[in-house]
C-alpha atoms as a PDB file:
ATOM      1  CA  UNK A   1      83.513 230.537 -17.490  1.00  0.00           C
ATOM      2  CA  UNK A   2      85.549 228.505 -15.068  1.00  0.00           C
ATOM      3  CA  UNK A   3      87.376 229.768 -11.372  1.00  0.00           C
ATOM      4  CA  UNK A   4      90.621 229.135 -10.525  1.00  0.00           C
ATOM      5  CA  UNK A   5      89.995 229.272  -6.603  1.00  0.00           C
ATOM      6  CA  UNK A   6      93.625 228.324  -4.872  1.00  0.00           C
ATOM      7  CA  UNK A   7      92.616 225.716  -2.282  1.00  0.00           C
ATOM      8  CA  UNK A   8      93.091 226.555   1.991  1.00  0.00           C
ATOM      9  CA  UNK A   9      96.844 224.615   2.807  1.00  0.00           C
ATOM     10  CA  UNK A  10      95.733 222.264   5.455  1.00  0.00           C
ATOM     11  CA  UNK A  11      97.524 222.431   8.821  1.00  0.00           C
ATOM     12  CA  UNK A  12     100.201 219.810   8.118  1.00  0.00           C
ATOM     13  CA  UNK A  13     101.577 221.154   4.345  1.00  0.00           C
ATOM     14  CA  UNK A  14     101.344 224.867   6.507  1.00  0.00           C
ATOM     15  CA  UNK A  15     104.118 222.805   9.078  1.00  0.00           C
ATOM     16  CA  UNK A  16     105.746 221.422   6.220  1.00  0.00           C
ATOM     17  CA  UNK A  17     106.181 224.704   4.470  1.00  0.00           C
ATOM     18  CA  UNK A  18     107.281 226.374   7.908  1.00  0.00           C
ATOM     19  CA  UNK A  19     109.987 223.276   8.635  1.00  0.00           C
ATOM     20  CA  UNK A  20     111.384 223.106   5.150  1.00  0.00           C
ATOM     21  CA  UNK A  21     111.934 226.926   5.221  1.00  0.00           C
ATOM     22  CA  UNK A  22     114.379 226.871   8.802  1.00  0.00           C
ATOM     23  CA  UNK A  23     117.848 226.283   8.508  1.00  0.00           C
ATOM     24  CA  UNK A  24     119.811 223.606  10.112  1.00  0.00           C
ATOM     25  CA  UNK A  25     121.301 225.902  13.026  1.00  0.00           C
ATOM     26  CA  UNK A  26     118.288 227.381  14.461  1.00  0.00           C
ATOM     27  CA  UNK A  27     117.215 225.785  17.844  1.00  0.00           C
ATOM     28  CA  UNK A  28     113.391 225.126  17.645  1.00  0.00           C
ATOM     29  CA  UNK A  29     111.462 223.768  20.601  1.00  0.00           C
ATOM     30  CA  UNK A  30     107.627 223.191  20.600  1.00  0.00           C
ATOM     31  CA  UNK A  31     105.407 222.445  23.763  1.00  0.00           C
ATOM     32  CA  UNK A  32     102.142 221.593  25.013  1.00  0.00           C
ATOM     33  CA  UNK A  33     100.898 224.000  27.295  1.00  0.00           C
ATOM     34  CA  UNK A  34      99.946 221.777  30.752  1.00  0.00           C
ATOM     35  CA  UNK A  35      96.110 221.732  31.419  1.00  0.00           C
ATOM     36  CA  UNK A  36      95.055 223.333  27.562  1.00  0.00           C
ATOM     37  CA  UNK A  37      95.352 222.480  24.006  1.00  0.00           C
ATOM     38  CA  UNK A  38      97.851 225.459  23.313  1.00  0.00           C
ATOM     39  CA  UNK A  39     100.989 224.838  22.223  1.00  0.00           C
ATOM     40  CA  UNK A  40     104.334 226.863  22.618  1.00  0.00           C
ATOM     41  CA  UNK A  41     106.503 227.460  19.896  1.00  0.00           C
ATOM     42  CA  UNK A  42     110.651 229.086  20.503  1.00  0.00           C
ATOM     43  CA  UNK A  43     112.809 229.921  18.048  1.00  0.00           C
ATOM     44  CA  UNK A  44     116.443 230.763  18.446  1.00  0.00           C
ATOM     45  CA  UNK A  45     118.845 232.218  15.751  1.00  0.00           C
ATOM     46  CA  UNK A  46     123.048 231.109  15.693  1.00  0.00           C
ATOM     47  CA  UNK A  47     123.551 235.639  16.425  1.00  0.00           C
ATOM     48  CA  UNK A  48     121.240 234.558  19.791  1.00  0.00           C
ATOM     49  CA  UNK A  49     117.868 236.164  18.650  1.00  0.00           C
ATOM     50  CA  UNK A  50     115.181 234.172  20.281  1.00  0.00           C
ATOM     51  CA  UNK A  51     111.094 234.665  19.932  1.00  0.00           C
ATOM     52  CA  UNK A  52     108.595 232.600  21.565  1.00  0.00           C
ATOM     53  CA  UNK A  53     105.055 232.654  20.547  1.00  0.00           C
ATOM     54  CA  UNK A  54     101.697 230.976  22.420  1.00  0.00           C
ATOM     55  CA  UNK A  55      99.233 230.124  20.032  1.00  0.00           C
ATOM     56  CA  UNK A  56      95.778 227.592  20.372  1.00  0.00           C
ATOM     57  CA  UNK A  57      97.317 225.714  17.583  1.00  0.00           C
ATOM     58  CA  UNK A  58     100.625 223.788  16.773  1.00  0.00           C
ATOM     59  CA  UNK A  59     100.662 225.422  13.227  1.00  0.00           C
ATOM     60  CA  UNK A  60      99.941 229.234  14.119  1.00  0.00           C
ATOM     61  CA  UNK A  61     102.887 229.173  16.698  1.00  0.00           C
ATOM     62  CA  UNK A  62     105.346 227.929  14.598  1.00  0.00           C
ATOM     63  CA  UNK A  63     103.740 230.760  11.758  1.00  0.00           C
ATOM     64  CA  UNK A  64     104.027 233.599  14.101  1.00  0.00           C
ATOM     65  CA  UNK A  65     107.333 232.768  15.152  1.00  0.00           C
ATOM     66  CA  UNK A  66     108.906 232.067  11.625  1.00  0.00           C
ATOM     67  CA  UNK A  67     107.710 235.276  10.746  1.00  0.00           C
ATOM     68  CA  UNK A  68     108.998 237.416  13.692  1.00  0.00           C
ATOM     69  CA  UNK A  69     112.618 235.946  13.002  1.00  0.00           C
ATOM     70  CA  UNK A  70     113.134 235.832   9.684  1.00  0.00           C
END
């Protein structure tokens, strides 16, 4: 009897689902954090709602932050 296991998405089809998912008029920004391998991740909606989140990866920063504003 055969498993249908869904495969892990790797880290860049988890920033290409994140990316292909924000519209046009939000203002993104992404930075390295000086001195660490963190990254920085804003977010700001066209009514002004911004969220920045701090994450160790790239990927989970721009998750957290898509999540919080959508």
């Amino acid at each position: 009897m055969g498993h249908n296991y869904a495969k892990p998405l790797t880290a860049e089809a988890r920033m290409e689902r994140v990316f292909s998912r924000l519209p046009t008029d939000w203002a993104v920004k992404m930075e390295r954090q000086p001195g660490t391998t963190g990254w920085s991740v804003w977010m700001q909606r066209p009514d002004g709602t911004l969220h920045q989140e701090t994450r160790d990866t790239l990927v989970e920063a721009l998750e957290e932050v898509w999540r919080a504003l959508r």
